[in-house]
PDB file of N, CA and C in Angstrom:
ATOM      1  N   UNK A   1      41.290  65.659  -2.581  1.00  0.00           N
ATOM      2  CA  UNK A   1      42.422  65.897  -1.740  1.00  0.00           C
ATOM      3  C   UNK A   1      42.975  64.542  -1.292  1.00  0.00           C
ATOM      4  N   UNK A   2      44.144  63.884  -1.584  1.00  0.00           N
ATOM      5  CA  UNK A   2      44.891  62.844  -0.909  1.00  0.00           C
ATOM      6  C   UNK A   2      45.973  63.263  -0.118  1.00  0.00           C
ATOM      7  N   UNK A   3      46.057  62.404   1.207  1.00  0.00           N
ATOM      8  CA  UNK A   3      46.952  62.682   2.367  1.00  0.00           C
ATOM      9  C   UNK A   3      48.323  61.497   2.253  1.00  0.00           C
ATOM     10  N   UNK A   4      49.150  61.748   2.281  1.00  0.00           N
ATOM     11  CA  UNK A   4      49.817  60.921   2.248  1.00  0.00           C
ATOM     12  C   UNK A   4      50.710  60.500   3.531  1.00  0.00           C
ATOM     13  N   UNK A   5      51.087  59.241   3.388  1.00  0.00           N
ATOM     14  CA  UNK A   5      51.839  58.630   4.612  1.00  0.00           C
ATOM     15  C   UNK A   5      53.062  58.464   4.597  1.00  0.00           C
ATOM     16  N   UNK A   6      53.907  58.113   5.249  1.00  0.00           N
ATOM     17  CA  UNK A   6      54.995  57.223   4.945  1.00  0.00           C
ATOM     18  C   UNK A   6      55.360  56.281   6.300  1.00  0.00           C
ATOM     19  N   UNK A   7      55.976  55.330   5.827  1.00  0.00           N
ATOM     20  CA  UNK A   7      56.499  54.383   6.750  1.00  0.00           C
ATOM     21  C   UNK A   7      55.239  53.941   7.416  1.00  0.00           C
ATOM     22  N   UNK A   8      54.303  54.493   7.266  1.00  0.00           N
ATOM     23  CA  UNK A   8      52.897  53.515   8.323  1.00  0.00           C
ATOM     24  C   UNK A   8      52.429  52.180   7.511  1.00  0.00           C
ATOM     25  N   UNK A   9      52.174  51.462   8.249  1.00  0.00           N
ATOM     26  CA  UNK A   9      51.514  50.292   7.703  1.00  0.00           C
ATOM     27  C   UNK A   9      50.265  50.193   7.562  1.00  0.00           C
ATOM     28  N   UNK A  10      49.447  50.001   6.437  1.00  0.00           N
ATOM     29  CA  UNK A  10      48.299  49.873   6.575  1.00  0.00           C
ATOM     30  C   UNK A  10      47.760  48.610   7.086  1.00  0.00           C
ATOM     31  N   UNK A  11      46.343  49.073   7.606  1.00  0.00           N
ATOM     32  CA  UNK A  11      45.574  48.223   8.285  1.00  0.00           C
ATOM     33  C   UNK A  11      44.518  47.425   7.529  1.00  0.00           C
ATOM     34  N   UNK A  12      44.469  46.173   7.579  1.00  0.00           N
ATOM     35  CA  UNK A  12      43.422  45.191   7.017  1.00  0.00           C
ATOM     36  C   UNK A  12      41.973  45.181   7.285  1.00  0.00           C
ATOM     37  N   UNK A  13      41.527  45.607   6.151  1.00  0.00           N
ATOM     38  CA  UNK A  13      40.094  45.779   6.906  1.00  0.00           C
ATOM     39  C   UNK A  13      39.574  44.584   5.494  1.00  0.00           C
ATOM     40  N   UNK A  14      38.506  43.728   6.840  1.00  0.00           N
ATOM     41  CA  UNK A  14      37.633  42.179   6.106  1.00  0.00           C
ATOM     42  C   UNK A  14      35.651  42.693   6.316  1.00  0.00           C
ATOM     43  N   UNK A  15      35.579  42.167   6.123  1.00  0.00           N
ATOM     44  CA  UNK A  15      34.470  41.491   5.931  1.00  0.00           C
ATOM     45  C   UNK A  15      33.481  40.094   6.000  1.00  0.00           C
ATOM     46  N   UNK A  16      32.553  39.959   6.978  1.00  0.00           N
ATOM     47  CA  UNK A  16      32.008  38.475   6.436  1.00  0.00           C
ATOM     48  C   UNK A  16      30.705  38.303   5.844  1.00  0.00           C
ATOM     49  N   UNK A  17      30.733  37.358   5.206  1.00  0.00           N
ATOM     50  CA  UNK A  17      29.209  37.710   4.354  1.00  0.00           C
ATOM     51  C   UNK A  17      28.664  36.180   4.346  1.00  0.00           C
ATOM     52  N   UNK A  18      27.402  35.903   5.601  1.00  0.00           N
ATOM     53  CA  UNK A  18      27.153  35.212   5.734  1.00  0.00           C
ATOM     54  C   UNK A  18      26.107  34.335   4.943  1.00  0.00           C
ATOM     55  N   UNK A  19      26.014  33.201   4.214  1.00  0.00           N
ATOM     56  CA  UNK A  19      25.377  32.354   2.787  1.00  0.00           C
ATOM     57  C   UNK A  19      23.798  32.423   3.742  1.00  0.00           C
ATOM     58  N   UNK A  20      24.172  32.032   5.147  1.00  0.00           N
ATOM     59  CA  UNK A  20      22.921  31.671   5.492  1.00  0.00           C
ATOM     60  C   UNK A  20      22.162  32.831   6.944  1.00  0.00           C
ATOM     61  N   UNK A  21      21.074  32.737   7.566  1.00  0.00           N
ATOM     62  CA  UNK A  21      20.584  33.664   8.567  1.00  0.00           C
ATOM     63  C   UNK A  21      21.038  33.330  10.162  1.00  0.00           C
ATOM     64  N   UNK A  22      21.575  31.883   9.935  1.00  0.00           N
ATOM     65  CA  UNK A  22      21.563  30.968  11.533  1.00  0.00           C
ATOM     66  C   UNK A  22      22.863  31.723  11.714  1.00  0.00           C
ATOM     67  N   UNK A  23      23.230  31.872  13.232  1.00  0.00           N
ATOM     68  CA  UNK A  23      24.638  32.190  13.371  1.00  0.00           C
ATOM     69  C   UNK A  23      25.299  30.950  14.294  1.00  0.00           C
ATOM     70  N   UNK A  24      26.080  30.613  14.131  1.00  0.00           N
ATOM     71  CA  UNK A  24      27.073  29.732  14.419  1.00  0.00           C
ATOM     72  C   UNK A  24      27.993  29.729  15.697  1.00  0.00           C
ATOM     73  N   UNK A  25      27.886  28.947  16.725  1.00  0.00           N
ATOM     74  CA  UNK A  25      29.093  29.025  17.378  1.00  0.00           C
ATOM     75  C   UNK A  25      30.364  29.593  16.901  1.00  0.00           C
ATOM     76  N   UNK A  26      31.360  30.241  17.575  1.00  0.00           N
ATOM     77  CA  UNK A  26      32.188  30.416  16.840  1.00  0.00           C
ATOM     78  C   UNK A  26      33.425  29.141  17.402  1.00  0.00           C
ATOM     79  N   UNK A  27      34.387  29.530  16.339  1.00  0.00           N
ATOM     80  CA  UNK A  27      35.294  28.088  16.520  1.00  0.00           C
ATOM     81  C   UNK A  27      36.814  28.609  16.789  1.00  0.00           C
ATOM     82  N   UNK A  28      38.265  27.940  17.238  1.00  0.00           N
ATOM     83  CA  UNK A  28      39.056  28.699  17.465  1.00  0.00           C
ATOM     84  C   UNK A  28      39.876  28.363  16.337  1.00  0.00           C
ATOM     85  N   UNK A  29      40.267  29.869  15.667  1.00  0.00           N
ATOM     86  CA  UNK A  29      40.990  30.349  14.969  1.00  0.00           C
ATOM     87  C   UNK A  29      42.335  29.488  14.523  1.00  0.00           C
ATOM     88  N   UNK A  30      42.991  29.067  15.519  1.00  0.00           N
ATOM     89  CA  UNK A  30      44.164  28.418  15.411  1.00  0.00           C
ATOM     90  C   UNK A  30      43.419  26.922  14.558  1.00  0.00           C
ATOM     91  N   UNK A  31      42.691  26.685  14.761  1.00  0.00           N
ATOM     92  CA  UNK A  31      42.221  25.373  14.296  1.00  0.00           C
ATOM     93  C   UNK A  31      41.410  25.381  12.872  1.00  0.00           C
ATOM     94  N   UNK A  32      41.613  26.253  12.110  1.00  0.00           N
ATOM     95  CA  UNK A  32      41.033  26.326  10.602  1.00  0.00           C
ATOM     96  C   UNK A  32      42.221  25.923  10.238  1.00  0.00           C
ATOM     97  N   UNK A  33      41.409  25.224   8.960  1.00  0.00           N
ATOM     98  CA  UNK A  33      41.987  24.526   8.012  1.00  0.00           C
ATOM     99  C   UNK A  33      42.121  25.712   6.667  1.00  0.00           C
ATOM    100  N   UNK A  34      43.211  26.025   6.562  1.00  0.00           N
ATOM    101  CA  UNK A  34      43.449  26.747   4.961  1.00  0.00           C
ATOM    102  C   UNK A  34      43.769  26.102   4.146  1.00  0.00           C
ATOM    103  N   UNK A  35      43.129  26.282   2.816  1.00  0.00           N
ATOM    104  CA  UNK A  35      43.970  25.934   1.519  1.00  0.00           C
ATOM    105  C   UNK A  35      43.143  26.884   0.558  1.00  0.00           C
ATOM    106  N   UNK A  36      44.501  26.683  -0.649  1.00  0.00           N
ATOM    107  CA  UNK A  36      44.271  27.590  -1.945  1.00  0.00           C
ATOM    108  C   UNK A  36      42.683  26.904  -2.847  1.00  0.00           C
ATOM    109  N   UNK A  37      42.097  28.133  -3.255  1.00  0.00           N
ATOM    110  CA  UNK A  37      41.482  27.995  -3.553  1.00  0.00           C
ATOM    111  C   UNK A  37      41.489  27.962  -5.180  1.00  0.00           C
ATOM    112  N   UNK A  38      41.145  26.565  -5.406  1.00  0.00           N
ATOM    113  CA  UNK A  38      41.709  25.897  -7.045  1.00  0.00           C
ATOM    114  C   UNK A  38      40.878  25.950  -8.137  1.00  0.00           C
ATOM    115  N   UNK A  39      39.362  25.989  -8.021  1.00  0.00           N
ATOM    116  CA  UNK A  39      38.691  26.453  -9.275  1.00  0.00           C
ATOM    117  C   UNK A  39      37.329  26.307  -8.483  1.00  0.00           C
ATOM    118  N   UNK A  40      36.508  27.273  -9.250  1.00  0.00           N
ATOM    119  CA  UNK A  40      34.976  27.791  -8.819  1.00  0.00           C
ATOM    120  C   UNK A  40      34.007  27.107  -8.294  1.00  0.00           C
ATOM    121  N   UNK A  41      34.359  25.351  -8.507  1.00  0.00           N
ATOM    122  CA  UNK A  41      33.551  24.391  -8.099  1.00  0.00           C
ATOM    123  C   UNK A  41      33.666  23.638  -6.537  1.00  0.00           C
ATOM    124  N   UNK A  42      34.863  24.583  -6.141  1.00  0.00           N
ATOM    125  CA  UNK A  42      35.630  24.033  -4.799  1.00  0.00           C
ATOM    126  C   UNK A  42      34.386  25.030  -3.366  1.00  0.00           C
ATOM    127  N   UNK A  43      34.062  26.038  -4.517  1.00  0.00           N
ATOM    128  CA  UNK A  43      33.087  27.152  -3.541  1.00  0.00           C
ATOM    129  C   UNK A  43      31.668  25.963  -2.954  1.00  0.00           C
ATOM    130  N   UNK A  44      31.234  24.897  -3.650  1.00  0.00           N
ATOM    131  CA  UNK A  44      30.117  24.547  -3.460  1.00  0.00           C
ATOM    132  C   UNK A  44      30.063  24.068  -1.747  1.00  0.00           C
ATOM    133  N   UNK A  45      28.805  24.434  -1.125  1.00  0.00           N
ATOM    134  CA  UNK A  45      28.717  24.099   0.572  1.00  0.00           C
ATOM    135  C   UNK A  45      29.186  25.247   1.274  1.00  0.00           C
ATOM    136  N   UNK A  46      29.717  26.170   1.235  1.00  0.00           N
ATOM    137  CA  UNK A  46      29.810  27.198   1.668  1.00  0.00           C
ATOM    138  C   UNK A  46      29.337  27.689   2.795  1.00  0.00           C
ATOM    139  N   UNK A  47      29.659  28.276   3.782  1.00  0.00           N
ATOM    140  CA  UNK A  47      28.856  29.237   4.792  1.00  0.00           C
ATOM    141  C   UNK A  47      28.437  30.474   4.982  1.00  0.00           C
ATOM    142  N   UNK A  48      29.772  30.856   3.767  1.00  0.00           N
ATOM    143  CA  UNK A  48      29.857  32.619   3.622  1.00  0.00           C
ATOM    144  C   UNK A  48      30.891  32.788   3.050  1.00  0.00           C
ATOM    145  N   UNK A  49      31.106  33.654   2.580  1.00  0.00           N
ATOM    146  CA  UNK A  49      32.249  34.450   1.912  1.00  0.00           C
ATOM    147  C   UNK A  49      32.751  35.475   3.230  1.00  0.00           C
ATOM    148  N   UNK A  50      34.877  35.465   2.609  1.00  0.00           N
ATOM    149  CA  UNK A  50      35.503  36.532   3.289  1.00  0.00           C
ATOM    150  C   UNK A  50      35.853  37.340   2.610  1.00  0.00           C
ATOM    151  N   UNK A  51      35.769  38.774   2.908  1.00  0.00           N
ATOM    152  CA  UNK A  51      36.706  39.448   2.131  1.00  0.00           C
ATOM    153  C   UNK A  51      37.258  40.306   2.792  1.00  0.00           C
ATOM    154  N   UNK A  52      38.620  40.428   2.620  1.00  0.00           N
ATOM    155  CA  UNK A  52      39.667  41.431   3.093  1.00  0.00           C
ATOM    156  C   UNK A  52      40.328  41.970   1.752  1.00  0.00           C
ATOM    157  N   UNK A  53      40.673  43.342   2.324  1.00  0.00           N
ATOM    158  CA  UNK A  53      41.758  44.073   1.456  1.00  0.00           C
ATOM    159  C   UNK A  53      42.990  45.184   2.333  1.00  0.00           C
ATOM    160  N   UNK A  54      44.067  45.168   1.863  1.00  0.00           N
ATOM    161  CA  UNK A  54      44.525  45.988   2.556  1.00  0.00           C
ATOM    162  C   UNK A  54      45.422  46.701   1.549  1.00  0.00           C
ATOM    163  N   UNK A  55      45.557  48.068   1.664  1.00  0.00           N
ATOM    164  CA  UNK A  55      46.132  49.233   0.822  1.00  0.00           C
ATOM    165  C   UNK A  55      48.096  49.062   0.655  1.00  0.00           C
ATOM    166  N   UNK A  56      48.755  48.438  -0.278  1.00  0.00           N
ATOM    167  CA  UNK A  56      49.785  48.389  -1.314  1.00  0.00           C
ATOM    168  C   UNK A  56      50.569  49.376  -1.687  1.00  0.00           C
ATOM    169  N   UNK A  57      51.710  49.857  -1.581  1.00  0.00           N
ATOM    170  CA  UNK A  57      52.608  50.936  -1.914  1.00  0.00           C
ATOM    171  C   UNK A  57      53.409  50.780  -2.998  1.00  0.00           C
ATOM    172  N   UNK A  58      53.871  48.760  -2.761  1.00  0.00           N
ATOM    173  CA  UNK A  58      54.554  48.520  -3.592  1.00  0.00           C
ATOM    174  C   UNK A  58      54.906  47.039  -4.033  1.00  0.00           C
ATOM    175  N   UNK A  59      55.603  46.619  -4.722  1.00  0.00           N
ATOM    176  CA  UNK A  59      55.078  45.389  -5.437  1.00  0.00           C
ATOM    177  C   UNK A  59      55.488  44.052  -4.572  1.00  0.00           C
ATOM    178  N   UNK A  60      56.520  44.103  -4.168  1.00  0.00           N
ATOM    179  CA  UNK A  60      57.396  43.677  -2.671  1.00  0.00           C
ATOM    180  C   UNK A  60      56.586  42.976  -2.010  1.00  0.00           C
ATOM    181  N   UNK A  61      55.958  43.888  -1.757  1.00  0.00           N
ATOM    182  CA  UNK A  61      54.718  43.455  -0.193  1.00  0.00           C
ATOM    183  C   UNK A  61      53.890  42.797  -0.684  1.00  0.00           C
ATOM    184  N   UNK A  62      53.461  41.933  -2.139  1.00  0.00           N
ATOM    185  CA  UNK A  62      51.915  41.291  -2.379  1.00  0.00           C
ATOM    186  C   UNK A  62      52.324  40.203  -1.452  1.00  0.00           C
ATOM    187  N   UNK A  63      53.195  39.518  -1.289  1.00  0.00           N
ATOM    188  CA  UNK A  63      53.192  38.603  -0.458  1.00  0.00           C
ATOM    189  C   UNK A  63      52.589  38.394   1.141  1.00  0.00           C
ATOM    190  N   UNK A  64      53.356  39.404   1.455  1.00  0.00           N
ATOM    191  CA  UNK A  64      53.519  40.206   3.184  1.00  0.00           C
ATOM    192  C   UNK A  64      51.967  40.168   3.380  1.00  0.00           C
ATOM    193  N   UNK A  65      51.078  40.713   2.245  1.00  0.00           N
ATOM    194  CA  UNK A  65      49.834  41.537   2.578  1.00  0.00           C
ATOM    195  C   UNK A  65      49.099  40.296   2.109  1.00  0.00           C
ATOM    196  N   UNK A  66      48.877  39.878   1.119  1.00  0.00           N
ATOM    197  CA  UNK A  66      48.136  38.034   1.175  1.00  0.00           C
ATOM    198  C   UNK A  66      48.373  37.975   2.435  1.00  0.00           C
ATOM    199  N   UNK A  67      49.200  37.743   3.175  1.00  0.00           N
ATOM    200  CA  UNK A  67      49.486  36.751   4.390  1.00  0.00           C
ATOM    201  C   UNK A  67      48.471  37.264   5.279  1.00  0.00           C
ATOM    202  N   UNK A  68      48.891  38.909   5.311  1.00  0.00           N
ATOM    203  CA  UNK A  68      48.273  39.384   6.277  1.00  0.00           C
ATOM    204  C   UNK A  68      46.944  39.449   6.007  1.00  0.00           C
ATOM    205  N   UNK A  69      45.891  39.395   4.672  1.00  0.00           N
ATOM    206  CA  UNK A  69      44.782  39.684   4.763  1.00  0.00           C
ATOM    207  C   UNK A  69      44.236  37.963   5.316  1.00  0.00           C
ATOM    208  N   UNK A  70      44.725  36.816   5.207  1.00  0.00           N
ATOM    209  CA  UNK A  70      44.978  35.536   5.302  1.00  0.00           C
ATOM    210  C   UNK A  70      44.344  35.744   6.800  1.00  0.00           C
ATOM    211  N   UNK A  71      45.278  36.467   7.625  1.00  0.00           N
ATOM    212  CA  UNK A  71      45.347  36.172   8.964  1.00  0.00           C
ATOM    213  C   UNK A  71      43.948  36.938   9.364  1.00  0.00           C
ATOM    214  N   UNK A  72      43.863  37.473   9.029  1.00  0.00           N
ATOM    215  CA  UNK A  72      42.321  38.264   9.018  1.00  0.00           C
ATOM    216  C   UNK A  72      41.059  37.790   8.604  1.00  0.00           C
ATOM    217  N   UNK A  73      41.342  37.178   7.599  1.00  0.00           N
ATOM    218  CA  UNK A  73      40.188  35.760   7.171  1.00  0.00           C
ATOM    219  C   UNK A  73      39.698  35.084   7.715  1.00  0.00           C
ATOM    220  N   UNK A  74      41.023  34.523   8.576  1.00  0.00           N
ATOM    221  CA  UNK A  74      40.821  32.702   9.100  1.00  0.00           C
ATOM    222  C   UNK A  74      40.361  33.465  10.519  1.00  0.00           C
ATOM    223  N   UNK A  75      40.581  34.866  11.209  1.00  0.00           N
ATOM    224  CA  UNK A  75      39.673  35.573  12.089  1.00  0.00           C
ATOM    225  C   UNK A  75      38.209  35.743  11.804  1.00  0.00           C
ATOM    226  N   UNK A  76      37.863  36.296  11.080  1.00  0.00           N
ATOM    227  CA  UNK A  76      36.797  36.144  10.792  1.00  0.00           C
ATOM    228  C   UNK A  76      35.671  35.414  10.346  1.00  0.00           C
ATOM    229  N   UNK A  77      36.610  34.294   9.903  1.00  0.00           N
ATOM    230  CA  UNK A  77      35.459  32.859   9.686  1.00  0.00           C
ATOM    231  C   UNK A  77      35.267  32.331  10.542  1.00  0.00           C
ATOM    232  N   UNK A  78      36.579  32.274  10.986  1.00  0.00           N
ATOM    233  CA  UNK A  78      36.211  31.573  12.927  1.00  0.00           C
ATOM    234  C   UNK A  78      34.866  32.238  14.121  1.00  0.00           C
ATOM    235  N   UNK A  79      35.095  33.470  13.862  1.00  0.00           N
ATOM    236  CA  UNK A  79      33.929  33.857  14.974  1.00  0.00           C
ATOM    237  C   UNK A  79      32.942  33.709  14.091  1.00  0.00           C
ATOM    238  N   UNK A  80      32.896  33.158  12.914  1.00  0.00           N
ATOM    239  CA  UNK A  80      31.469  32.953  12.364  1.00  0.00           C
ATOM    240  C   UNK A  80      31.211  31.099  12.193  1.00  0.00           C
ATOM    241  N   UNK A  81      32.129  30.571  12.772  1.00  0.00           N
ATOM    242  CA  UNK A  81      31.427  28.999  13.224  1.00  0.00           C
ATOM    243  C   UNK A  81      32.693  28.143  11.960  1.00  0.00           C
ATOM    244  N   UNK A  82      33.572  28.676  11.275  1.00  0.00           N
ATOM    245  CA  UNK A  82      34.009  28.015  10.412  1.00  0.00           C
ATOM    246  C   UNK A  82      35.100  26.911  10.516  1.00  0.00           C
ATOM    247  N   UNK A  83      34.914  26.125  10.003  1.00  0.00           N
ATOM    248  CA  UNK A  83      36.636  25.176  10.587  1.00  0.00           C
ATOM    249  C   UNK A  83      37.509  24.658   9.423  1.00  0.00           C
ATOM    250  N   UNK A  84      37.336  25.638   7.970  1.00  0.00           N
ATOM    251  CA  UNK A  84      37.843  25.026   6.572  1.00  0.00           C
ATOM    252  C   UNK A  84      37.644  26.754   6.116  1.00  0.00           C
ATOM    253  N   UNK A  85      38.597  27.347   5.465  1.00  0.00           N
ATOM    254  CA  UNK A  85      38.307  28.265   4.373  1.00  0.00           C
ATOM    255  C   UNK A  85      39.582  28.006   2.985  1.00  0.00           C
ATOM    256  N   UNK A  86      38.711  28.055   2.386  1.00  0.00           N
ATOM    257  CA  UNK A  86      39.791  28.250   1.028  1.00  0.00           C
ATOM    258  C   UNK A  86      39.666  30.112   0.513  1.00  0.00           C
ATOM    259  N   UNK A  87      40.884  30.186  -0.215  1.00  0.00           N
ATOM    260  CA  UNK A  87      40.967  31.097  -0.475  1.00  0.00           C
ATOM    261  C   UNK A  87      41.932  31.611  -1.754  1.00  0.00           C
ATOM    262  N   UNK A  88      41.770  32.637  -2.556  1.00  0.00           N
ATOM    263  CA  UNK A  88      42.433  33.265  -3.618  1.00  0.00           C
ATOM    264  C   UNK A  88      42.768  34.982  -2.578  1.00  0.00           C
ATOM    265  N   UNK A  89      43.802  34.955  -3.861  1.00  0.00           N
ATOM    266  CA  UNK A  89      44.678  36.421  -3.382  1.00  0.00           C
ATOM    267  C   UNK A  89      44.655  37.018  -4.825  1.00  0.00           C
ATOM    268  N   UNK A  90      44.015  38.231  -4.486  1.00  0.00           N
ATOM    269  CA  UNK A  90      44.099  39.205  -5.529  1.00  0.00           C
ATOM    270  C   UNK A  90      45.244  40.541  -5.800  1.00  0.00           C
ATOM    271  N   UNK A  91      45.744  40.678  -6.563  1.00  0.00           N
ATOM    272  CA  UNK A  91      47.229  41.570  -6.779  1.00  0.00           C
ATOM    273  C   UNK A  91      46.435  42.943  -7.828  1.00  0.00           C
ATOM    274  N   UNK A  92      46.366  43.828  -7.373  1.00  0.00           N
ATOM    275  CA  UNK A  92      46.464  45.108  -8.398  1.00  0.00           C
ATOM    276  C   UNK A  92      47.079  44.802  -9.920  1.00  0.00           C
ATOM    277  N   UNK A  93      46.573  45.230 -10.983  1.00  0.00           N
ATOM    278  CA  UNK A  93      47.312  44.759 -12.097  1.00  0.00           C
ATOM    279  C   UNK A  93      47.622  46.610 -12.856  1.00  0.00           C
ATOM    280  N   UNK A  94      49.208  46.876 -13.022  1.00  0.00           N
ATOM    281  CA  UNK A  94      48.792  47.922 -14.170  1.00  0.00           C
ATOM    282  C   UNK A  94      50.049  48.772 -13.139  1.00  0.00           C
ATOM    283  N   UNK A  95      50.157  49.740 -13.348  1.00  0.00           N
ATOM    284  CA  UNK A  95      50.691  50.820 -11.937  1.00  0.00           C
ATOM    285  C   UNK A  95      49.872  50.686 -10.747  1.00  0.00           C
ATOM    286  N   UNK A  96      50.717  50.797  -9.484  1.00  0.00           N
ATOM    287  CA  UNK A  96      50.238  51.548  -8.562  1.00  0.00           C
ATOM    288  C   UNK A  96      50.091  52.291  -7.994  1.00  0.00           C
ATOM    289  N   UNK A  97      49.127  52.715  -7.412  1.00  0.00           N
ATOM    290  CA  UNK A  97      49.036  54.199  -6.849  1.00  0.00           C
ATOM    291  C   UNK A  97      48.256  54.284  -5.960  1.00  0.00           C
ATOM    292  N   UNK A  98      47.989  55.163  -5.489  1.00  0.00           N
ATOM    293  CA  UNK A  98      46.897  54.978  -3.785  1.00  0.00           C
ATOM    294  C   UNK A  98      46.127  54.741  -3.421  1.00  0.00           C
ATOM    295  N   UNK A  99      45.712  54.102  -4.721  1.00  0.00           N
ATOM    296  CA  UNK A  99      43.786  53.357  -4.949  1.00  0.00           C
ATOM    297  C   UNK A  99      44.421  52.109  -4.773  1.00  0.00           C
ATOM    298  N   UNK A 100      45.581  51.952  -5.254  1.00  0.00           N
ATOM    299  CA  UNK A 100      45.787  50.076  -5.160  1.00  0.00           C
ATOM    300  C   UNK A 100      45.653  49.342  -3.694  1.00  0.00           C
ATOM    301  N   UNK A 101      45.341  47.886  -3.854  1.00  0.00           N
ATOM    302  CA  UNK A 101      45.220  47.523  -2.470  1.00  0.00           C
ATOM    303  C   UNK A 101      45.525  45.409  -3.404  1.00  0.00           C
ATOM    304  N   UNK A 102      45.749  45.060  -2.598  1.00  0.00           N
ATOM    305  CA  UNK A 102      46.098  43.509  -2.196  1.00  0.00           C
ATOM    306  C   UNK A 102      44.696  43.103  -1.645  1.00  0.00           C
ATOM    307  N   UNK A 103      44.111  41.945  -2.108  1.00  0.00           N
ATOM    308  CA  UNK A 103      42.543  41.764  -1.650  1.00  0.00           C
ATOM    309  C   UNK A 103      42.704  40.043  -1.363  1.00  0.00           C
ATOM    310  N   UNK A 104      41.933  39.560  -0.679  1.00  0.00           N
ATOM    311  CA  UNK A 104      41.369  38.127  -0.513  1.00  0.00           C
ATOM    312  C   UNK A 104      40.182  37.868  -0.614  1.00  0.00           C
ATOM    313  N   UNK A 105      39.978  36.932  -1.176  1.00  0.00           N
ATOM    314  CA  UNK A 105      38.383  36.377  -1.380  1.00  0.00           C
ATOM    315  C   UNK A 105      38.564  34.672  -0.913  1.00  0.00           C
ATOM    316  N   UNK A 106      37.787  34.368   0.302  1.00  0.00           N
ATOM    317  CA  UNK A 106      37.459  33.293   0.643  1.00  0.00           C
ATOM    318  C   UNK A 106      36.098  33.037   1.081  1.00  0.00           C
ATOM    319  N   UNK A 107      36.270  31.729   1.287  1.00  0.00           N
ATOM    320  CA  UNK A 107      35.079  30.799   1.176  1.00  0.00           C
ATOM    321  C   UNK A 107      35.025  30.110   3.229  1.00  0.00           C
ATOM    322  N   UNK A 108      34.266  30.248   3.481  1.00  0.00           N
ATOM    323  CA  UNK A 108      34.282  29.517   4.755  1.00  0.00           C
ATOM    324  C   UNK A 108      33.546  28.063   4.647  1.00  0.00           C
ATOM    325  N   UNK A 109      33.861  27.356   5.639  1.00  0.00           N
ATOM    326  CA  UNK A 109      33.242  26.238   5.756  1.00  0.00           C
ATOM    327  C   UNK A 109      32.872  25.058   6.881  1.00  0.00           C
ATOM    328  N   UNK A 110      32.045  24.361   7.255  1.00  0.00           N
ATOM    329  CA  UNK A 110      31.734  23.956   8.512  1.00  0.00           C
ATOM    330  C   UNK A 110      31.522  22.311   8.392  1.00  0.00           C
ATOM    331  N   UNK A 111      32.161  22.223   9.533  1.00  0.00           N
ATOM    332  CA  UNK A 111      32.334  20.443   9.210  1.00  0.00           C
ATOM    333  C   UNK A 111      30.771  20.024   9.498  1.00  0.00           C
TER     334      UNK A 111
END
């Protein structure tokens, strides 16, 4: 059974997945450092991985929704001690339909 919406915005739901057991001060948000994340070797030093995704209607919005899973990231690395995340943006490939979603995968990091 699928329910359908209209005009609502979906909501970003993340994840943090911490590399190590210690937990970290957390740090303020406004003060992470972002950048794109450029090839697999940029992951090394790590603190944890982010991941967000948020649910896509249409092709328009990959931008809108990167941003927004972005802003949700650099939240969540922060209350986990981070002051650097890089990151990639993932796009649905093929049709979409109500399984599709806009995803981020980042990397946190601690000076």
């Amino acid at each position: 059974m699928y329910f359908f919406t209209s005009n609502n915005e979906a909501e970003t739901k993340g994840v943090y997945l911490p590399k190590y057991s210690a937990e970290l001060p957390p740090t303020d948000p406004t003060r992470v450092r972002v950048y794109n994340l450029r090839y697999q070797s940029d992951t090394q030093g790590n603190i944890g991985q982010v991941r967000t995704s948020t649910h896509v209607s249409s092709e328009k919005d990959f931008q809108k929704l990167c941003d927004k899973n972005l802003k949700e990231a650099i939240k969540l690395a922060a209350q986990h001690g981070a002051h650097e995340i890089k990151y990639i943006c993932l796009y649905p490939e093929g049709q979409i339909n109500e399984l599709s979603s806009v995803q981020l995968r980042g990397y946190a990091f601690r000076d």
